[in-house]
C-alpha atoms as a PDB file:
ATOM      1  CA  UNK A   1     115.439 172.051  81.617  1.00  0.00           C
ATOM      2  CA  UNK A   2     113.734 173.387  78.851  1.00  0.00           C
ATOM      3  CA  UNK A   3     115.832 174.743  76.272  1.00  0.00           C
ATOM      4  CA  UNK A   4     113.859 176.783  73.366  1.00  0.00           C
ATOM      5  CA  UNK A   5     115.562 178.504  70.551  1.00  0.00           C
ATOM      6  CA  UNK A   6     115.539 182.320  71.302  1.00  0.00           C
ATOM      7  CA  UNK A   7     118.081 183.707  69.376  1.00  0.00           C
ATOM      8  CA  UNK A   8     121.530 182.142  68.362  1.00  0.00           C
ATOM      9  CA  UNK A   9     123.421 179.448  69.936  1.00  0.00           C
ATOM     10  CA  UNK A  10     121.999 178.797  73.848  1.00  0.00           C
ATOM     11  CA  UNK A  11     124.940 178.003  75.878  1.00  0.00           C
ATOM     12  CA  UNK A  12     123.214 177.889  78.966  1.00  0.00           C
ATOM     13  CA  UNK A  13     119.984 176.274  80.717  1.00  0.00           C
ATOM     14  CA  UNK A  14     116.811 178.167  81.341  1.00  0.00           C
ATOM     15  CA  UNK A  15     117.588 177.994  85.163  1.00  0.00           C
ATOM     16  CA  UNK A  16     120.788 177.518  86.544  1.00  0.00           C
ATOM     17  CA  UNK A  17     120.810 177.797  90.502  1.00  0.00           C
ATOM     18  CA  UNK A  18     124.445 179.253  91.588  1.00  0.00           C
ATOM     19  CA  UNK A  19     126.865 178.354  93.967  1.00  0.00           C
ATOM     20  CA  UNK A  20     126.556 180.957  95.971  1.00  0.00           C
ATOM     21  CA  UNK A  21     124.487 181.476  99.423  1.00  0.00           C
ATOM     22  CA  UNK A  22     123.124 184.954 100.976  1.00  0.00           C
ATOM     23  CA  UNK A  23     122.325 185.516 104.788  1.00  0.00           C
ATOM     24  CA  UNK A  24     118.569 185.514 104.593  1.00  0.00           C
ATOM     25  CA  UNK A  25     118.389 187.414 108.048  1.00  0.00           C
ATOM     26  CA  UNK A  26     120.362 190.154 107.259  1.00  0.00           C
ATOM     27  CA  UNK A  27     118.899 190.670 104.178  1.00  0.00           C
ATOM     28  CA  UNK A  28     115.558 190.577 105.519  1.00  0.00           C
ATOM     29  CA  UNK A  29     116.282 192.868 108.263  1.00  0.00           C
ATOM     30  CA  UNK A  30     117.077 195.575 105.497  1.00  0.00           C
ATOM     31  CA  UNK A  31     114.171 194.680 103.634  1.00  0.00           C
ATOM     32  CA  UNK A  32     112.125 195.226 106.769  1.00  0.00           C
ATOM     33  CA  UNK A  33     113.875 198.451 108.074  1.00  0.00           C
ATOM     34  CA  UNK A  34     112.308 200.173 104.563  1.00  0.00           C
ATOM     35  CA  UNK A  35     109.045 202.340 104.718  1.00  0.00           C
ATOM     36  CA  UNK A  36     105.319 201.938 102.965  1.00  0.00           C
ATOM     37  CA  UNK A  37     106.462 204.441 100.869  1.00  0.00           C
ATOM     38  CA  UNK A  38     110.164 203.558  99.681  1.00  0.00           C
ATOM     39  CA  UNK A  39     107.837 200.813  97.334  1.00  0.00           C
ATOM     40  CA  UNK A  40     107.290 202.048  94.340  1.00  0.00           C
ATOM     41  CA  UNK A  41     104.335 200.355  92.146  1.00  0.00           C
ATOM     42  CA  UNK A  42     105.996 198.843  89.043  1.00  0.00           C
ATOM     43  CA  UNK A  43     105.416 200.978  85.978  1.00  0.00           C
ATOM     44  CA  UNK A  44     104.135 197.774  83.299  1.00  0.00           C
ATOM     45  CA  UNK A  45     100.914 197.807  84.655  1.00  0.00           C
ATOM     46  CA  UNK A  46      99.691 195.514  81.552  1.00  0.00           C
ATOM     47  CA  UNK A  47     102.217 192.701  83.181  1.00  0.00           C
ATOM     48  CA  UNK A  48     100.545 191.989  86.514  1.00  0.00           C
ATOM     49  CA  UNK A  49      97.655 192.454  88.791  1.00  0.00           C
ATOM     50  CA  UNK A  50      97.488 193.242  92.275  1.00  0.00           C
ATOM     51  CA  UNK A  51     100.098 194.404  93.722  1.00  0.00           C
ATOM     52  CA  UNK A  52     103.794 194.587  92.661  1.00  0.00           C
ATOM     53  CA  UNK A  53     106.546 197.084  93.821  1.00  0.00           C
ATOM     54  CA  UNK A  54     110.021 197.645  93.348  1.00  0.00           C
ATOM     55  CA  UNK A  55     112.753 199.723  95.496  1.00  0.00           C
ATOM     56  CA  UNK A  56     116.038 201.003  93.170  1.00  0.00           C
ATOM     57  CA  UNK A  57     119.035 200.210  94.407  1.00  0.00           C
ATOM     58  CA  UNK A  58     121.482 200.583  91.316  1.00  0.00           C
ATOM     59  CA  UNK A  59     119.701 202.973  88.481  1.00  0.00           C
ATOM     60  CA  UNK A  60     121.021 204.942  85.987  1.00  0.00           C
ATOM     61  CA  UNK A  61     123.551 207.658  86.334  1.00  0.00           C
ATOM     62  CA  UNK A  62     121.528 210.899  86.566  1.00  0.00           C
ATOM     63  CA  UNK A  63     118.094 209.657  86.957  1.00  0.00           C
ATOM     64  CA  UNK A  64     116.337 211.152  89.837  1.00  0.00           C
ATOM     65  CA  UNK A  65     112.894 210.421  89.206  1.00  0.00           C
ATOM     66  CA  UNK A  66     111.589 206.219  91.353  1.00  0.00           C
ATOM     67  CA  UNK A  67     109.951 205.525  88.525  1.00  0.00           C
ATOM     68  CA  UNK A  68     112.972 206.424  86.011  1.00  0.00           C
ATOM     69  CA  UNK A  69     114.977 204.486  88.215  1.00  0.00           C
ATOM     70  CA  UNK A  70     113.503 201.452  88.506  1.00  0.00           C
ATOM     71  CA  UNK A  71     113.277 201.307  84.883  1.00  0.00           C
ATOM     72  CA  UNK A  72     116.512 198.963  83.694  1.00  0.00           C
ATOM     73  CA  UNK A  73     117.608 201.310  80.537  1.00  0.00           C
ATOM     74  CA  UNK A  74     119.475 198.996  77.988  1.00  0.00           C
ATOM     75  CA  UNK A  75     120.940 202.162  76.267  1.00  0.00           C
ATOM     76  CA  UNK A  76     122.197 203.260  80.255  1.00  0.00           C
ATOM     77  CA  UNK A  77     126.455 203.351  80.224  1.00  0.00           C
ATOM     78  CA  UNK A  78     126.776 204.167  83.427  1.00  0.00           C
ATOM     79  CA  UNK A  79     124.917 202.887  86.555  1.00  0.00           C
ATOM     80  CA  UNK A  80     125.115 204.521  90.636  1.00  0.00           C
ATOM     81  CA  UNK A  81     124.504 203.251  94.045  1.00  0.00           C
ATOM     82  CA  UNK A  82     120.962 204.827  95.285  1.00  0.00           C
ATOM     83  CA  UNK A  83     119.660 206.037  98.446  1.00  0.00           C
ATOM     84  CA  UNK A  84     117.770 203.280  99.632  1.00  0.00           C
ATOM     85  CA  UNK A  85     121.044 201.225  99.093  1.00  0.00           C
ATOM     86  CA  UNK A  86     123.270 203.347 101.357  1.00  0.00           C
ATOM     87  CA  UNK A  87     120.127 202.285 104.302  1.00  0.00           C
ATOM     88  CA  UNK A  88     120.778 198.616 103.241  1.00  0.00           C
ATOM     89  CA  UNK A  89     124.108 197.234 104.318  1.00  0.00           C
ATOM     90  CA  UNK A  90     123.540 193.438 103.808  1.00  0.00           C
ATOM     91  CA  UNK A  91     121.853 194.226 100.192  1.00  0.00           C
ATOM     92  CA  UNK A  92     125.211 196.198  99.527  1.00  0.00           C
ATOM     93  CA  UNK A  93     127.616 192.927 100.470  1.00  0.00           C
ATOM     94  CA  UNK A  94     124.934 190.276  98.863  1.00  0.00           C
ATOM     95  CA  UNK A  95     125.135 192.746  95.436  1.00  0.00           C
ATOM     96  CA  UNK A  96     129.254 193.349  96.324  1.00  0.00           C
ATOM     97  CA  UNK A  97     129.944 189.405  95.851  1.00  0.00           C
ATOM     98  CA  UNK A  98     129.201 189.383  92.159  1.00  0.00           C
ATOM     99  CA  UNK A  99     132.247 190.304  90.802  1.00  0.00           C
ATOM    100  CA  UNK A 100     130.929 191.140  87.320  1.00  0.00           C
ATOM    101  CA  UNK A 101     129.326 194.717  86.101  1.00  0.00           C
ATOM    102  CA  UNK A 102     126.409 194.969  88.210  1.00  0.00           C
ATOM    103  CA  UNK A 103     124.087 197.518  86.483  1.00  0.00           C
ATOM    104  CA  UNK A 104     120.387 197.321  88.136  1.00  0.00           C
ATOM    105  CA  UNK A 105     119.450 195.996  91.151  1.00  0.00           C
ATOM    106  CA  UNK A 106     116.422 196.076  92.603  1.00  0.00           C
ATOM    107  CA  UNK A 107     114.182 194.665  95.892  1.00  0.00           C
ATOM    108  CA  UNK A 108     110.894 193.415  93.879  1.00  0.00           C
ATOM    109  CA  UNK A 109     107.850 192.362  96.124  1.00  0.00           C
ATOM    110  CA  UNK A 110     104.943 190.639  95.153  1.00  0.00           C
ATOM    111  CA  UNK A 111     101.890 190.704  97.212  1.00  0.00           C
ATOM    112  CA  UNK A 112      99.324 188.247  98.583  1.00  0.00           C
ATOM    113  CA  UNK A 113      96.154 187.405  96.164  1.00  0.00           C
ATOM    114  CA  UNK A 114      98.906 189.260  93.128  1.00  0.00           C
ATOM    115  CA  UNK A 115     100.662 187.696  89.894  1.00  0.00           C
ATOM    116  CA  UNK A 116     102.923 188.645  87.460  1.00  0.00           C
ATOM    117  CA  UNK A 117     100.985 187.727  83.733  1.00  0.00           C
ATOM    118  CA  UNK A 118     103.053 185.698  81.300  1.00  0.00           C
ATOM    119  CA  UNK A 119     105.622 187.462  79.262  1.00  0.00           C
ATOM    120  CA  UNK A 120     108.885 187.915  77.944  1.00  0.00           C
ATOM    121  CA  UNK A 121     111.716 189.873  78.775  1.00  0.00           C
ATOM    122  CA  UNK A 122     113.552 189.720  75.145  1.00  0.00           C
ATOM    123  CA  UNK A 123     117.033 191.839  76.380  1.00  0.00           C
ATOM    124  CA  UNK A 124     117.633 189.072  79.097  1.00  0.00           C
ATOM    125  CA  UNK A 125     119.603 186.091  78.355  1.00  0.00           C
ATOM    126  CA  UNK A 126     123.421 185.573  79.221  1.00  0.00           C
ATOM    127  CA  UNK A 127     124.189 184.502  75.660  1.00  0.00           C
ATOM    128  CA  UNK A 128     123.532 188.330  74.906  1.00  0.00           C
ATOM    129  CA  UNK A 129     125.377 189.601  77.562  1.00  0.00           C
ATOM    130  CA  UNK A 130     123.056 190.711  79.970  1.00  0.00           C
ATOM    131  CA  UNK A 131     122.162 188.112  82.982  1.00  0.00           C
ATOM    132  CA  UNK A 132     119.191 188.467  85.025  1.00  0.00           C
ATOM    133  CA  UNK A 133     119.501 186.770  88.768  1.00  0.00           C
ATOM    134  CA  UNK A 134     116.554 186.211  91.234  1.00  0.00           C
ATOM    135  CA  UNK A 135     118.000 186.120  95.124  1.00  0.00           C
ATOM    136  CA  UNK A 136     114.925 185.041  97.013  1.00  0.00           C
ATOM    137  CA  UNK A 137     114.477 187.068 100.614  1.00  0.00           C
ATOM    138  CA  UNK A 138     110.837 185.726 101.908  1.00  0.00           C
ATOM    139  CA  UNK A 139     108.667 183.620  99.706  1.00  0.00           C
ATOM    140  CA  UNK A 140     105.713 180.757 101.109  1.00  0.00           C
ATOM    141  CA  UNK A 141     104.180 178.094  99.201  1.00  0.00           C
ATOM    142  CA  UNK A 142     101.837 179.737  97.533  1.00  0.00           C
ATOM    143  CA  UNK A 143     104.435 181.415  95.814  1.00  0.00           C
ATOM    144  CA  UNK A 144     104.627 180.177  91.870  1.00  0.00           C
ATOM    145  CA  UNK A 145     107.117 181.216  89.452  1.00  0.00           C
ATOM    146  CA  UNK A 146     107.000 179.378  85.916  1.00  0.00           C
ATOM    147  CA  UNK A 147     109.960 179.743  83.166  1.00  0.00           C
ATOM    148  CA  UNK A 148     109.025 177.854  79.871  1.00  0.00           C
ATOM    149  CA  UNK A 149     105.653 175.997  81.494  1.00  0.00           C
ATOM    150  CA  UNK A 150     107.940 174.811  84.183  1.00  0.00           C
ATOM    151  CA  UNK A 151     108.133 176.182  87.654  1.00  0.00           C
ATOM    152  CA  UNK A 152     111.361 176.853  88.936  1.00  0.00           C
ATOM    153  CA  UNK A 153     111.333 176.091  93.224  1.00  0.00           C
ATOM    154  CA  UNK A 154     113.403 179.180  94.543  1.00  0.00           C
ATOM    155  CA  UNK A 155     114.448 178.785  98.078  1.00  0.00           C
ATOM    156  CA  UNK A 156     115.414 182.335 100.652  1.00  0.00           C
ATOM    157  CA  UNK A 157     119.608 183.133 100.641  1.00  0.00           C
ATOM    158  CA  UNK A 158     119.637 180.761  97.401  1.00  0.00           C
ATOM    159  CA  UNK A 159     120.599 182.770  93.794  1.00  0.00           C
ATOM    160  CA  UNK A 160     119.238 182.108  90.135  1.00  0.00           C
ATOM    161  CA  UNK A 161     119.982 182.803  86.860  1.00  0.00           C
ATOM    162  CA  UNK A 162     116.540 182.761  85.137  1.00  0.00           C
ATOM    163  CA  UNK A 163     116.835 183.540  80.884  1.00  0.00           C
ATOM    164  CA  UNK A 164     114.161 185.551  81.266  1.00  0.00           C
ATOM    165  CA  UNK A 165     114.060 186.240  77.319  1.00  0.00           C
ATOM    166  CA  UNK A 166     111.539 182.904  77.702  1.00  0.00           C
ATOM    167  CA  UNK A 167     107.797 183.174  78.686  1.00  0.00           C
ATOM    168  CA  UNK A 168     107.755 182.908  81.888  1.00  0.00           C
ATOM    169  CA  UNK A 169     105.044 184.032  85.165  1.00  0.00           C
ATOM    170  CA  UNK A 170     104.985 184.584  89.328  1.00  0.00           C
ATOM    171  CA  UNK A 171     101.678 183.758  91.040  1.00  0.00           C
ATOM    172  CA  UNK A 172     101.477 184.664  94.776  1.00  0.00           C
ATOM    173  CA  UNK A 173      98.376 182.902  96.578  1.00  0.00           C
ATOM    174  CA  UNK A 174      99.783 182.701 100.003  1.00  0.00           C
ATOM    175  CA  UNK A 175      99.297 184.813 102.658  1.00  0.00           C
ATOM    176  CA  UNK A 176     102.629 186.621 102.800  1.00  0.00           C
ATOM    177  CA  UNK A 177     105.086 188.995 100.328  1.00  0.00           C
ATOM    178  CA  UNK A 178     107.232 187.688  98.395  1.00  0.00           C
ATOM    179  CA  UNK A 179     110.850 189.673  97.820  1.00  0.00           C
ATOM    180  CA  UNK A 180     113.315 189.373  95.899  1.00  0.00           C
ATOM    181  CA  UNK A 181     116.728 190.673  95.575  1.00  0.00           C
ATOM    182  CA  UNK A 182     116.862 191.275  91.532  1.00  0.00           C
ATOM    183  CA  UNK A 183     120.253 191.726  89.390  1.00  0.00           C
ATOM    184  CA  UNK A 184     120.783 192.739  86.251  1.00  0.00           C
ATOM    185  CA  UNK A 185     124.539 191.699  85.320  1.00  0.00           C
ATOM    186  CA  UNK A 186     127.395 192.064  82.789  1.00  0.00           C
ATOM    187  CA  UNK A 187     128.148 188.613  81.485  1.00  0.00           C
ATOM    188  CA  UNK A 188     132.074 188.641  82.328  1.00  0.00           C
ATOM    189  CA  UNK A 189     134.364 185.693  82.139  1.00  0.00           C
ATOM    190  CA  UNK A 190     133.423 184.972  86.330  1.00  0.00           C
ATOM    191  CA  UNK A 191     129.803 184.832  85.695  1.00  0.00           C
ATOM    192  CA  UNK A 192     130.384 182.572  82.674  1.00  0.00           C
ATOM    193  CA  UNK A 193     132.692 179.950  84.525  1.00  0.00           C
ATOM    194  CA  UNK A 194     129.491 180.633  87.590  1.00  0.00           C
ATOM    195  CA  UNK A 195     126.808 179.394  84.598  1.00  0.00           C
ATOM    196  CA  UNK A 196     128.918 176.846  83.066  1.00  0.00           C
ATOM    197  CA  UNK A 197     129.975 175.024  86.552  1.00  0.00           C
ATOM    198  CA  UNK A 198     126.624 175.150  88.176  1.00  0.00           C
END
């Protein structure tokens, strides 16, 4: 594990894989009940090329608008269920067994041939308070994701932390989406005893 000086004291690895396990059917029966158009193209169009898309399921309070609510607004108090989460029942139990503030969450999906350029997310690192956690729904082996020059092997129904305040980078060059179940959490005294014992 690489550990890099980001800012303060790093309590906690780059990539910590959790004790906790999702049902990858379910999940991906939700993820296939959605439409062409419930994916929305992400909005940081200098970060990738190809094709990447997101569907809200926490945003916000108040924001109406895909785009506004995919966006994950640090200065946000106050953060709702959406739509396309009331269609998704197995999203809303794999997102209900964090029991810490869950602000965003959000179905990401990279496409065949697409990647996700290096860069850094500097808000997200659990030191900070705010935990970012990849569940993986379909992936294939042509799926790479690097964190600090090092890629991290993410297996379906399987959850990581990932401090994505490092450099870090998703190629796809199979021949199949990848999706993920993305959280944005609260660090909380459960999710610190989750890091600190896994």
């Amino acid at each position: 594990m690489n550990l890099p000086m980001v800012a303060g004291t790093l309590r906690f690895p780059d990539r910590v894989r959790l004790p906790l396990a999702f049902d990858v059917p379910s999940l991906l029966a939700d993820v296939t009940a959605l439409q062409a158009d419930d994916w929305i193209a992400h909005f940081v169009t200098q970060n990738y090329a190809g094709d990447w898309s997101v569907v809200p399921l926490r945003a916000p309070a108040g924001e109406t608008h895909p785009i506004r609510m995919i966006y994950s607004d640090p200065s946000a108090t106050e953060w709702v269920d959406t739509p396309w989460l009331d269609r998704a029942p197995a999203l809303r139990h794999a997102i209900a067994l964090f029991d810490c503030p869950v602000t965003v969450a959000r179905l990401m999906r990279l496409a065949p041939g697409s990647c996700i350029h290096e860069h850094s997310d500097h808000d997200l690192m659990a030191e900070t308070g705010v935990a970012r956690v990849h569940v993986p729904i379909t992936t294939n082996p042509g799926v790479t994701f690097v964190l600090n020059g090092t890629p991290v092997a993410m297996r379906p129904g399987e959850a990581w932390y990932l401090r994505l305040a490092d450099p870090h980078s998703v190629r796809n060059e199979g021949s199949s989406d990848r999706v993920h179940l993305v959280l944005d959490l609260h660090v909380n005294a459960w999710l610190e005893r989750l890091l600190a014992s896994s």
